[in-house]
PDB file of N, CA and C in Angstrom:
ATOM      1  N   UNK A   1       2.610 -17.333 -16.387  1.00  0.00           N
ATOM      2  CA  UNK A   1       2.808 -17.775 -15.037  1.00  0.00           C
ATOM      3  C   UNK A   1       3.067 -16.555 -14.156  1.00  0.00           C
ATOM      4  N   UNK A   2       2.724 -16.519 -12.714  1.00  0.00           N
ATOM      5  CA  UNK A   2       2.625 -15.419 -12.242  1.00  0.00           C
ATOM      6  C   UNK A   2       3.695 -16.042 -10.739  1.00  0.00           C
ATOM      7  N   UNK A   3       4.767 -14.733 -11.123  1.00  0.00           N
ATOM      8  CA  UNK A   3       5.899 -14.683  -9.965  1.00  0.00           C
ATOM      9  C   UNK A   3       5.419 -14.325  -8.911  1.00  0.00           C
ATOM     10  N   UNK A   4       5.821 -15.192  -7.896  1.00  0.00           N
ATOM     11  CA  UNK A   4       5.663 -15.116  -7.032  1.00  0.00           C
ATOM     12  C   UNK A   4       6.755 -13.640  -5.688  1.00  0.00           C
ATOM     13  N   UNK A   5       6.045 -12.853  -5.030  1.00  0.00           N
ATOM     14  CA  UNK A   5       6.735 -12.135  -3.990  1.00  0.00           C
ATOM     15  C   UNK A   5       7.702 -13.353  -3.227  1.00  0.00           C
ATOM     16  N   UNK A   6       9.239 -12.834  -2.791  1.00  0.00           N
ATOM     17  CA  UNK A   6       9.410 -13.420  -1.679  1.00  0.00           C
ATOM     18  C   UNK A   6       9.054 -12.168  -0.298  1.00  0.00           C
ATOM     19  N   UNK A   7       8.463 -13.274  -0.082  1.00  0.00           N
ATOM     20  CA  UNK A   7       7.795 -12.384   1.549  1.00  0.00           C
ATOM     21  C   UNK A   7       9.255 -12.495   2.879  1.00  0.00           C
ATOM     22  N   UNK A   8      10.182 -13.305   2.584  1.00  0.00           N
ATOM     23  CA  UNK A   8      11.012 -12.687   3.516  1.00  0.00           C
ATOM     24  C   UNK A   8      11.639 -11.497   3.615  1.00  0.00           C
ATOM     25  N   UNK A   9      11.631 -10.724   2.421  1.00  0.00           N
ATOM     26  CA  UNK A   9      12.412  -9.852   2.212  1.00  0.00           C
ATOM     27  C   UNK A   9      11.715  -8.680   2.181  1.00  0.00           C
ATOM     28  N   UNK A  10      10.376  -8.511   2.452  1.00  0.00           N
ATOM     29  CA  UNK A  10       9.334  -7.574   2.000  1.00  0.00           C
ATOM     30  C   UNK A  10       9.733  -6.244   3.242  1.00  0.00           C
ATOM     31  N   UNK A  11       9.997  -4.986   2.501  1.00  0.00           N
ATOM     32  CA  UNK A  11      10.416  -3.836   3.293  1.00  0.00           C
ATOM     33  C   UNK A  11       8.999  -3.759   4.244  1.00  0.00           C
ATOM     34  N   UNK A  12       8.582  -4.201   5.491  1.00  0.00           N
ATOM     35  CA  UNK A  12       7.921  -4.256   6.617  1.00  0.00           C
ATOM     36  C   UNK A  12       7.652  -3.178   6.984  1.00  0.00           C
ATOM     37  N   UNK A  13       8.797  -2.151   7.467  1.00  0.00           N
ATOM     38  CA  UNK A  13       8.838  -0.635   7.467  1.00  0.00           C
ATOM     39  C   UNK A  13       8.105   0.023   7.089  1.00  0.00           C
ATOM     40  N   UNK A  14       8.354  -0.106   5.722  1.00  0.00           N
ATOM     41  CA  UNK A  14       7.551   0.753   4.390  1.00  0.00           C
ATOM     42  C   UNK A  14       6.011   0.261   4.277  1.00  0.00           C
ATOM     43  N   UNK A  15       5.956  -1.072   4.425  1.00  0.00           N
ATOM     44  CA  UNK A  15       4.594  -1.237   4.318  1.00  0.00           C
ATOM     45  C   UNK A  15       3.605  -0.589   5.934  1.00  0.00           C
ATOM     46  N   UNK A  16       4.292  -0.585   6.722  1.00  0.00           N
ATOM     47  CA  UNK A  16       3.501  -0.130   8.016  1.00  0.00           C
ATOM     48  C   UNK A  16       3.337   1.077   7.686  1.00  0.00           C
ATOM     49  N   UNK A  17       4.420   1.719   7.148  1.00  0.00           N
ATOM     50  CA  UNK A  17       4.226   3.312   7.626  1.00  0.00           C
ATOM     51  C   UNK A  17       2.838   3.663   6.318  1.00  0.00           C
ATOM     52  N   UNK A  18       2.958   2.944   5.307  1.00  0.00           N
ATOM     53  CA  UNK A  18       2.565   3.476   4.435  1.00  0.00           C
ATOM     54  C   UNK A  18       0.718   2.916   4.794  1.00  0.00           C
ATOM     55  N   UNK A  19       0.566   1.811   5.452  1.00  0.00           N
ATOM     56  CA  UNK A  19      -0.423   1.597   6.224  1.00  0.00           C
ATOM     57  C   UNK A  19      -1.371   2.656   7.328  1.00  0.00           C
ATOM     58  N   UNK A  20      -0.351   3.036   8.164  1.00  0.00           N
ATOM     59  CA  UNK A  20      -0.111   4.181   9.117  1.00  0.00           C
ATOM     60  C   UNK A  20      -0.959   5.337   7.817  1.00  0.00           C
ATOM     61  N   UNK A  21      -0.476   5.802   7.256  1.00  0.00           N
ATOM     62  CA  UNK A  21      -0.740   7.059   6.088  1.00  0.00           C
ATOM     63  C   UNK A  21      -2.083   6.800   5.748  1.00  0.00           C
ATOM     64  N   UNK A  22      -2.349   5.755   4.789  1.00  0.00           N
ATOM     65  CA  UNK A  22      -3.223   5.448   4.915  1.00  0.00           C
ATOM     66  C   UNK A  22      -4.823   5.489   5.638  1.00  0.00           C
ATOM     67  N   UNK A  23      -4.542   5.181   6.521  1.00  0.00           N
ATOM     68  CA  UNK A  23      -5.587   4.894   8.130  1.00  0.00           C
ATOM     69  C   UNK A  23      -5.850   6.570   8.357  1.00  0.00           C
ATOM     70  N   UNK A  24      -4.575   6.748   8.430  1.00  0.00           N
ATOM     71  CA  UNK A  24      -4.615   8.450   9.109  1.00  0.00           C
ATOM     72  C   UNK A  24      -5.692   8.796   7.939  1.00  0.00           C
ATOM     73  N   UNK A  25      -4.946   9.473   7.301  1.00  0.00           N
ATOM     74  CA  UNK A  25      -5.665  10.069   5.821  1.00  0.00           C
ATOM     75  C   UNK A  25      -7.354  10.047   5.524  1.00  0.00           C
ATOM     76  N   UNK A  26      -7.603   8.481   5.756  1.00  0.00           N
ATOM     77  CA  UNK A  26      -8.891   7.999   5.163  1.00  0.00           C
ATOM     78  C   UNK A  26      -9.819   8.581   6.485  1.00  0.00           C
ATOM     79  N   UNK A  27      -9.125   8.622   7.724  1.00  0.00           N
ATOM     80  CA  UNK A  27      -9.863   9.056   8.877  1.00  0.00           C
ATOM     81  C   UNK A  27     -10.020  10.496   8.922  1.00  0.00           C
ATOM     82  N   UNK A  28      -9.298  11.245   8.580  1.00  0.00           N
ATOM     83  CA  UNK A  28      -9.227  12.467   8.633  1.00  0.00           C
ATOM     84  C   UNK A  28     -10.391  13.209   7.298  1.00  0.00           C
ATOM     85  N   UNK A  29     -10.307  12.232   5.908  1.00  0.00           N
ATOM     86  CA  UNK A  29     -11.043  12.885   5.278  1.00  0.00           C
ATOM     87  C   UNK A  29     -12.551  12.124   5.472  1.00  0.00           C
ATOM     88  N   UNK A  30     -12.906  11.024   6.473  1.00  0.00           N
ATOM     89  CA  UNK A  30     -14.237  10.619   6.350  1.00  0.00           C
ATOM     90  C   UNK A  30     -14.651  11.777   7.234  1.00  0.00           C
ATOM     91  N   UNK A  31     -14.083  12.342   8.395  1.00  0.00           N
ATOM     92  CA  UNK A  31     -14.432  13.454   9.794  1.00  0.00           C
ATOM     93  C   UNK A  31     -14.498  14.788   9.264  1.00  0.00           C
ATOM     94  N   UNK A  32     -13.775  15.635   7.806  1.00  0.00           N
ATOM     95  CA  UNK A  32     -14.294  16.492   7.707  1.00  0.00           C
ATOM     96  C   UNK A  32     -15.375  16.527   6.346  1.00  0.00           C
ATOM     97  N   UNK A  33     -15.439  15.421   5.636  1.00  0.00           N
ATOM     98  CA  UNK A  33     -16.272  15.741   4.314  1.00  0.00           C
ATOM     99  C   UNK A  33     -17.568  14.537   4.797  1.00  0.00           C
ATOM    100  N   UNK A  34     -16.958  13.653   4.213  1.00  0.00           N
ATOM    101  CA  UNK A  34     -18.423  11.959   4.183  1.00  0.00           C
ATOM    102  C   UNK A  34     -17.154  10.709   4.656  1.00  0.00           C
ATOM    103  N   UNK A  35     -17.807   9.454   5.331  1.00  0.00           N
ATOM    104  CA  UNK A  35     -17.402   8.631   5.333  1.00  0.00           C
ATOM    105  C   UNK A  35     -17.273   7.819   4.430  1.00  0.00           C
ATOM    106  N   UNK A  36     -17.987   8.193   3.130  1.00  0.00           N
ATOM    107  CA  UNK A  36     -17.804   7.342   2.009  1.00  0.00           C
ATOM    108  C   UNK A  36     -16.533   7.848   0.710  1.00  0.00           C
ATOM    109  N   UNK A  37     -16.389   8.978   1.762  1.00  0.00           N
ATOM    110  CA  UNK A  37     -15.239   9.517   0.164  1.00  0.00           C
ATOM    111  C   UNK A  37     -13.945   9.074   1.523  1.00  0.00           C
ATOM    112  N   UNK A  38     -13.942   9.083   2.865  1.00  0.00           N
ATOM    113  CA  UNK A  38     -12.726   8.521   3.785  1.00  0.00           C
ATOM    114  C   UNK A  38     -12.497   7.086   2.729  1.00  0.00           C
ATOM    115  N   UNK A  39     -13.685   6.051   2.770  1.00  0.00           N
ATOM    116  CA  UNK A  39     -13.223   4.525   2.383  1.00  0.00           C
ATOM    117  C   UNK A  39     -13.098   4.339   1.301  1.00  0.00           C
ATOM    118  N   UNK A  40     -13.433   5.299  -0.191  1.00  0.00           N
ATOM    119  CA  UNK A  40     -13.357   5.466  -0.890  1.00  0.00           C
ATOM    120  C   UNK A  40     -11.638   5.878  -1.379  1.00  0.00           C
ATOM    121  N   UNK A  41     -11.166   7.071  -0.237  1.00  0.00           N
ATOM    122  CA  UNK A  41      -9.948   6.984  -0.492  1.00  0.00           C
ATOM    123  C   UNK A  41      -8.911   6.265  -0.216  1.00  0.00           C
ATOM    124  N   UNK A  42      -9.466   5.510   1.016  1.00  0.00           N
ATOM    125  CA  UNK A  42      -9.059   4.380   1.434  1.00  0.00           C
ATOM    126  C   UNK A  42      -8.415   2.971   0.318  1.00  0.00           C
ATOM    127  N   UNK A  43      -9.619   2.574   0.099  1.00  0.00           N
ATOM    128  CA  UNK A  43      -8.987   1.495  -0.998  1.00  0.00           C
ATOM    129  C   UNK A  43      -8.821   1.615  -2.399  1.00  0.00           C
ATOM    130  N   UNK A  44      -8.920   3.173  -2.342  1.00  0.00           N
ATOM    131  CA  UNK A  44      -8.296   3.585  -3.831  1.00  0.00           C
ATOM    132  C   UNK A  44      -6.606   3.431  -3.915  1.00  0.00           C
ATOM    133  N   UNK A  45      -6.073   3.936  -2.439  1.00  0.00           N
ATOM    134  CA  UNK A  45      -4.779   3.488  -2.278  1.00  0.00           C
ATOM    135  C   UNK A  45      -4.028   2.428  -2.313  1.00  0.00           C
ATOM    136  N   UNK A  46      -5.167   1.853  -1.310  1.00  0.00           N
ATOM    137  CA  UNK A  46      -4.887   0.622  -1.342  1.00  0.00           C
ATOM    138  C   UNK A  46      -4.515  -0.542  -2.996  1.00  0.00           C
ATOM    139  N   UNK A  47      -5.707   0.306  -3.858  1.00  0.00           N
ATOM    140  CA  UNK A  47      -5.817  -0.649  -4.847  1.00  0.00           C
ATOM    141  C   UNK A  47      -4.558   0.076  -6.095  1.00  0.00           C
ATOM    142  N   UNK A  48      -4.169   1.370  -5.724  1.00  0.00           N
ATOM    143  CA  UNK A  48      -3.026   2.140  -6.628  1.00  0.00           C
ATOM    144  C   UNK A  48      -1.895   1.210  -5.782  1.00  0.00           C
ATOM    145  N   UNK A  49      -1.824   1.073  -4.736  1.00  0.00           N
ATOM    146  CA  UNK A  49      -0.291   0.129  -4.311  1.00  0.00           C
ATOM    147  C   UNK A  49      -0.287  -0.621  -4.571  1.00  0.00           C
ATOM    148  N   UNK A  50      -1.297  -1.888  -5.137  1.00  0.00           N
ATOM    149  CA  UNK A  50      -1.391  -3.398  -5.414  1.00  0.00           C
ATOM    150  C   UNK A  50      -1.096  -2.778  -6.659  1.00  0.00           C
ATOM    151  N   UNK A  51      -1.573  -2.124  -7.861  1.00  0.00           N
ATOM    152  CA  UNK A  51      -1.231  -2.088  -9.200  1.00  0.00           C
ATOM    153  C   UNK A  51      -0.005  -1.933  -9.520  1.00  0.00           C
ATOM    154  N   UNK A  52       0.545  -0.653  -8.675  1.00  0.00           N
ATOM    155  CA  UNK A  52       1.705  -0.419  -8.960  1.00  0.00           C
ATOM    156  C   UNK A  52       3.220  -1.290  -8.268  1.00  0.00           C
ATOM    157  N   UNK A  53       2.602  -2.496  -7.373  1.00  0.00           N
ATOM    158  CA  UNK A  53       3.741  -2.882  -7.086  1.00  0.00           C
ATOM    159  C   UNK A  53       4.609  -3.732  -7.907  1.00  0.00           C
ATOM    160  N   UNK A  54       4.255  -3.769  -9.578  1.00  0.00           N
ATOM    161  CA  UNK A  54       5.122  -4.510 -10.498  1.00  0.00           C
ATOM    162  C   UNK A  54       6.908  -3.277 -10.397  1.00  0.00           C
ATOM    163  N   UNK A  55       6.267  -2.148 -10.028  1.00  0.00           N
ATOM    164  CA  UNK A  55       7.663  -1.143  -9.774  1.00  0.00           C
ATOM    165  C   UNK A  55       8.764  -1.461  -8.974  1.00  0.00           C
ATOM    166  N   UNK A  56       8.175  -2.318  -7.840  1.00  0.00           N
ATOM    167  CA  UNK A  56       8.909  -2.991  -6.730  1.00  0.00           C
ATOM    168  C   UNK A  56       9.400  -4.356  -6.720  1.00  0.00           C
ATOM    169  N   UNK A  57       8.608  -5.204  -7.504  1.00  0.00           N
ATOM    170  CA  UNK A  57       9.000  -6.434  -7.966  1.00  0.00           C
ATOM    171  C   UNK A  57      10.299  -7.104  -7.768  1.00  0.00           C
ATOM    172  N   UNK A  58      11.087  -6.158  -8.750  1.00  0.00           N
ATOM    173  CA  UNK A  58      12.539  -6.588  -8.613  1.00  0.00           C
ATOM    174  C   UNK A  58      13.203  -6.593  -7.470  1.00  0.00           C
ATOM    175  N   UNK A  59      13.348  -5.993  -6.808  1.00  0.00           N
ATOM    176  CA  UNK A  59      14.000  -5.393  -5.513  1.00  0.00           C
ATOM    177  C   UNK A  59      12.986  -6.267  -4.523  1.00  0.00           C
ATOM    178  N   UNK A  60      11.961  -6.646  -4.455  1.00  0.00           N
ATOM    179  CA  UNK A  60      11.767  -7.642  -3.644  1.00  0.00           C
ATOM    180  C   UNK A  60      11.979  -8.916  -3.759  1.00  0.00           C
ATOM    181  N   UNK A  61      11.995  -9.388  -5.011  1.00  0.00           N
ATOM    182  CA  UNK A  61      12.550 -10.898  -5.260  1.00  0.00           C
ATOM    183  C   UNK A  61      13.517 -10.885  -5.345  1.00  0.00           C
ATOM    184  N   UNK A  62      14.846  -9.780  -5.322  1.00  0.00           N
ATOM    185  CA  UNK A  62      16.163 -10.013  -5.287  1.00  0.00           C
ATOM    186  C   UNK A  62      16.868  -8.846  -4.396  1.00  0.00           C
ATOM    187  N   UNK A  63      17.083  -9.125  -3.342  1.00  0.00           N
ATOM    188  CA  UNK A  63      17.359  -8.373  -2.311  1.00  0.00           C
ATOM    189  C   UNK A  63      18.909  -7.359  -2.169  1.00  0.00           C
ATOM    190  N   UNK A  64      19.333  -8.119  -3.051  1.00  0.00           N
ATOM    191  CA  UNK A  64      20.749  -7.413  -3.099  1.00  0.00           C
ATOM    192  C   UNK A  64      20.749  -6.440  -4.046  1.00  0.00           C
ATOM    193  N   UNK A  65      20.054  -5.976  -5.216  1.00  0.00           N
ATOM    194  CA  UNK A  65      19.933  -4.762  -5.333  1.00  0.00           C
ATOM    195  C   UNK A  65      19.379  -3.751  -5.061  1.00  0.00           C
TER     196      UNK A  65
END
């Protein structure tokens, strides 16, 4: 069975900025190399933060630690 996030508690902050990084980054490397290694790095991040958010898990379904 697969636990569910609680989304009230989800650090918002962290996800913008790290959004923000993101965007920047992928823009900066499609303008000096290819646009395909920008989107490429793009949702490589994207897809390393979805894997790795079993790290965060805890601390989002239980807020007090």
């Amino acid at each position: 069975m697969i636990n569910s996030v609680n989304i009230n508690h989800l650090p918002i902050k962290d996800l913008v900025v790290s959004g923000l990084i993101i965007l920047i980054m992928s823009s900066i490397i499609a303008n000096i190399y290819d646009p395909l290694l920008g989107i490429t790095y793009a949702f490589g991040n994207i897809f390393t933060l979805t894997f790795l958010s079993w790290l965060y898990k805890d601390t989002w379904s239980d807020p007090k630690k």
